[in-house]
C-alpha atoms as a PDB file:
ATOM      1  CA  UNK A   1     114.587 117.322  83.354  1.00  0.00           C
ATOM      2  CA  UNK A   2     114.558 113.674  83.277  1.00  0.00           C
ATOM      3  CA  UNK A   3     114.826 111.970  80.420  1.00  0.00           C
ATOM      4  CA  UNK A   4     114.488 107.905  79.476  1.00  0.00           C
ATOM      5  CA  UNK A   5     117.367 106.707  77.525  1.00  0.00           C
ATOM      6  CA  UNK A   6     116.176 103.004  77.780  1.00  0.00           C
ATOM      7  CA  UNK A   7     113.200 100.798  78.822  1.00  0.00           C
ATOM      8  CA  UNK A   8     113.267  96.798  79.022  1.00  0.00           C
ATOM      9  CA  UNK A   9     110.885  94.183  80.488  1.00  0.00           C
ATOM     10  CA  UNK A  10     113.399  91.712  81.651  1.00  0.00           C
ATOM     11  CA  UNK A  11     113.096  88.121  84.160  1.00  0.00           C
ATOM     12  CA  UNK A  12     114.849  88.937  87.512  1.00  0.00           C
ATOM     13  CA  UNK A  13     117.910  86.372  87.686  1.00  0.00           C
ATOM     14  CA  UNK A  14     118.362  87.722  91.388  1.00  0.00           C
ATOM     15  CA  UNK A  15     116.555  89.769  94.075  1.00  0.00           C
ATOM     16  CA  UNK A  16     116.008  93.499  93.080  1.00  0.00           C
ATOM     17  CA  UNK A  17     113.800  95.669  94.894  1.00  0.00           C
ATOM     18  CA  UNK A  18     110.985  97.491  93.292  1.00  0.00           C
ATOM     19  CA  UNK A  19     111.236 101.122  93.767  1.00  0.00           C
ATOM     20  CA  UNK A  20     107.251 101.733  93.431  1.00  0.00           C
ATOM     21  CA  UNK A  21     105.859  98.914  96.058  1.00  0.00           C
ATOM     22  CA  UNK A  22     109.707  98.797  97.935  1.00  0.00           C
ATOM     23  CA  UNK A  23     109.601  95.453  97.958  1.00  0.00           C
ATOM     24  CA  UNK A  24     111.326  92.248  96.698  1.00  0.00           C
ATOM     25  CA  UNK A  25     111.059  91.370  92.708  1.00  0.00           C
ATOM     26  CA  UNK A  26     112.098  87.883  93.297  1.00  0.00           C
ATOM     27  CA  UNK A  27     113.985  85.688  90.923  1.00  0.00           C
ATOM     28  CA  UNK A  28     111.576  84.697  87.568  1.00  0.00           C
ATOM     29  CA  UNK A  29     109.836  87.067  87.868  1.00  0.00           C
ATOM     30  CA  UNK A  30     109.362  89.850  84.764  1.00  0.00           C
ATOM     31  CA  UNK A  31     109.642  93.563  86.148  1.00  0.00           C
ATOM     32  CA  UNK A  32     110.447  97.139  84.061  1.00  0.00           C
ATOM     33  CA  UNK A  33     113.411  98.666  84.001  1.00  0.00           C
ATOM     34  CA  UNK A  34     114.242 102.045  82.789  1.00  0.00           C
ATOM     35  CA  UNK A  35     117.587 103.647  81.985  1.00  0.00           C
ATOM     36  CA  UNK A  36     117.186 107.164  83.207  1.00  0.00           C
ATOM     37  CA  UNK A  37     119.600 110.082  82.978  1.00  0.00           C
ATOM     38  CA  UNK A  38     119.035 113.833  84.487  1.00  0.00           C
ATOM     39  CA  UNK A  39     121.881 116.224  83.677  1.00  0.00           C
ATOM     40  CA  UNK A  40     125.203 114.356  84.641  1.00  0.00           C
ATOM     41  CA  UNK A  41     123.837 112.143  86.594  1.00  0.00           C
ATOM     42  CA  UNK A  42     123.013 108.510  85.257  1.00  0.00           C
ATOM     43  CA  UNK A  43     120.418 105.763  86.850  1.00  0.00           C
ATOM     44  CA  UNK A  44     118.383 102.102  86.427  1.00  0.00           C
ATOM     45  CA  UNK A  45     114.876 102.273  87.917  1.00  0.00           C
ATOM     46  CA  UNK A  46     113.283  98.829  88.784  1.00  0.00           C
ATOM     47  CA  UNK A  47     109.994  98.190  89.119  1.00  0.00           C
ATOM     48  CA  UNK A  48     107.154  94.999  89.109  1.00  0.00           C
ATOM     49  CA  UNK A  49     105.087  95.595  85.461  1.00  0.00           C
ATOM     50  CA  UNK A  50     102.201  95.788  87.644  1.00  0.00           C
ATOM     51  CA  UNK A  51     103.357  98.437  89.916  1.00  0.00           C
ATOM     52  CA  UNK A  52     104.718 100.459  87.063  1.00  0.00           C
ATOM     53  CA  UNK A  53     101.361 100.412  85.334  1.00  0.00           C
ATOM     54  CA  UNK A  54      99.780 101.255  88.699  1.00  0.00           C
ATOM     55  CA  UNK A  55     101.692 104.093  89.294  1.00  0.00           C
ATOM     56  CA  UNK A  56     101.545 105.692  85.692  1.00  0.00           C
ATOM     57  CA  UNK A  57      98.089 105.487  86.387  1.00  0.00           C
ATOM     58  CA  UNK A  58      97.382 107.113  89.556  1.00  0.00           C
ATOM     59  CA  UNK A  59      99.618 109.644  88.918  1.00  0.00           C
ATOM     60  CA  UNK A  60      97.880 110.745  85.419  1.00  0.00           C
ATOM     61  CA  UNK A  61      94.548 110.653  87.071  1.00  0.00           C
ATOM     62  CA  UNK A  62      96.330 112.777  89.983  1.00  0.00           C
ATOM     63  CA  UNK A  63      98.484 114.591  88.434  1.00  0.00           C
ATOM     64  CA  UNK A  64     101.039 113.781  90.589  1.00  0.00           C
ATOM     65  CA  UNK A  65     104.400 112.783  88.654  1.00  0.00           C
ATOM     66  CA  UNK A  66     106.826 115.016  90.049  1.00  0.00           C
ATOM     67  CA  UNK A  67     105.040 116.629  93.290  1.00  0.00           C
ATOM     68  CA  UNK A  68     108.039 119.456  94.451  1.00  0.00           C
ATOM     69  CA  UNK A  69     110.178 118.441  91.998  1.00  0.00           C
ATOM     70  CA  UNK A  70     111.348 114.670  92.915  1.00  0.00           C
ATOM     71  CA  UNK A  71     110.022 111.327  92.801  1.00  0.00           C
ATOM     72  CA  UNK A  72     107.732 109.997  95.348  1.00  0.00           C
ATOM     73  CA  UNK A  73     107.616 106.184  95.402  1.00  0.00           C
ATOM     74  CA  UNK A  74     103.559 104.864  95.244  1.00  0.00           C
ATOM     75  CA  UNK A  75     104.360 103.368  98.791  1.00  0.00           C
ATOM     76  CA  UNK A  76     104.875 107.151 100.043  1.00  0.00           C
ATOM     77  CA  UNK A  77     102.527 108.811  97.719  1.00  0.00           C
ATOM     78  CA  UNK A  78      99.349 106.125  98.294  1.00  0.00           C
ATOM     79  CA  UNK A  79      96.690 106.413 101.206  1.00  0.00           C
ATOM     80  CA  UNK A  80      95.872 102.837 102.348  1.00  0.00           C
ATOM     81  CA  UNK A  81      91.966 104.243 102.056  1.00  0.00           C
ATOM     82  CA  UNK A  82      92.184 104.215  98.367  1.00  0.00           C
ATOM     83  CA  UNK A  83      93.679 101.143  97.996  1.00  0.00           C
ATOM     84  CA  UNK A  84      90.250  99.503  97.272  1.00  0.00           C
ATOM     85  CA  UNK A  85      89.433 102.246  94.576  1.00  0.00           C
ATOM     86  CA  UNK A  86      92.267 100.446  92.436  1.00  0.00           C
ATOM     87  CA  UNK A  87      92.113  96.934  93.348  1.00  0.00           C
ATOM     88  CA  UNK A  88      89.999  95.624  90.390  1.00  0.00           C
ATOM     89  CA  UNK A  89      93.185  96.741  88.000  1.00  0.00           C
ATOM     90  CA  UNK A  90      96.182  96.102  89.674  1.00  0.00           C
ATOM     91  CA  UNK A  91      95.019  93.078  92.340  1.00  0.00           C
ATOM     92  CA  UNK A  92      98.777  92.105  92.950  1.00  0.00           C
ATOM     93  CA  UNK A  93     100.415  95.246  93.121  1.00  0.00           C
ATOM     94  CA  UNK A  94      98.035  96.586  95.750  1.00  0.00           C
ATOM     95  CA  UNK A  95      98.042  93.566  97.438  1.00  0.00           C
ATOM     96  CA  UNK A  96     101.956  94.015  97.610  1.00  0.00           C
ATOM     97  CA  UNK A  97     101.355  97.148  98.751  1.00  0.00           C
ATOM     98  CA  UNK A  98      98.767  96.697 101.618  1.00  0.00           C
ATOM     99  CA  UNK A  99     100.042  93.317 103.075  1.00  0.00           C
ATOM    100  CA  UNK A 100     104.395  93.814 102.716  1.00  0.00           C
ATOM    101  CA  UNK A 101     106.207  90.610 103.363  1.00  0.00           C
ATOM    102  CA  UNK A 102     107.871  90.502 106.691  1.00  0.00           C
ATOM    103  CA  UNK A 103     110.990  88.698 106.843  1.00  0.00           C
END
């Protein structure tokens, strides 16, 4: 079982990748991150605020946290049809989401 040892909101100071939309969380900008920790083994989990709150959402309305046991990231889990359905609440996350930056 996992279990959250620590949560904090910090400002990016370099690139990270959010692990929800899978892509950047530039420098500046304010994203979640969560020490997790499942028996020995000992992680950080990154995501935007946005994305976060996105995904806690779906997944209570779905009930969907931990579909065969593991963690499916939104970008894997999401259907681009009901992208609209959520788009009133989280405008920049599924924006993120339906329109990823090409380098």
């Amino acid at each position: 079982m996992t279990e959250l040892i620590a949560e904090h909101r910090p400002v990016a100071r370099k690139v990270h990748f959010c692990e929800e939309c899978g892509q950047e969380i530039r420098p500046g900008t304010r994203y979640t991150s969560q020490r997790c920790k499942d028996g020995g083994d000992v992680w950080t989990f990154k995501a935007h605020t946005d994305c976060m709150a996105w995904s806690q959402a779906y997944r209570n309305k779905h009930k969907e946290w931990h579909p065969y046991g593991g963690f499916i990231p939104m970008y894997d889990l999401i259907e681009p049809h009901e992208y609209n359905e959520w788009r009133g609440f989280f405008p920049h996350a599924v924006c993120r989401m339906a329109f990823p930056r090409i380098n």
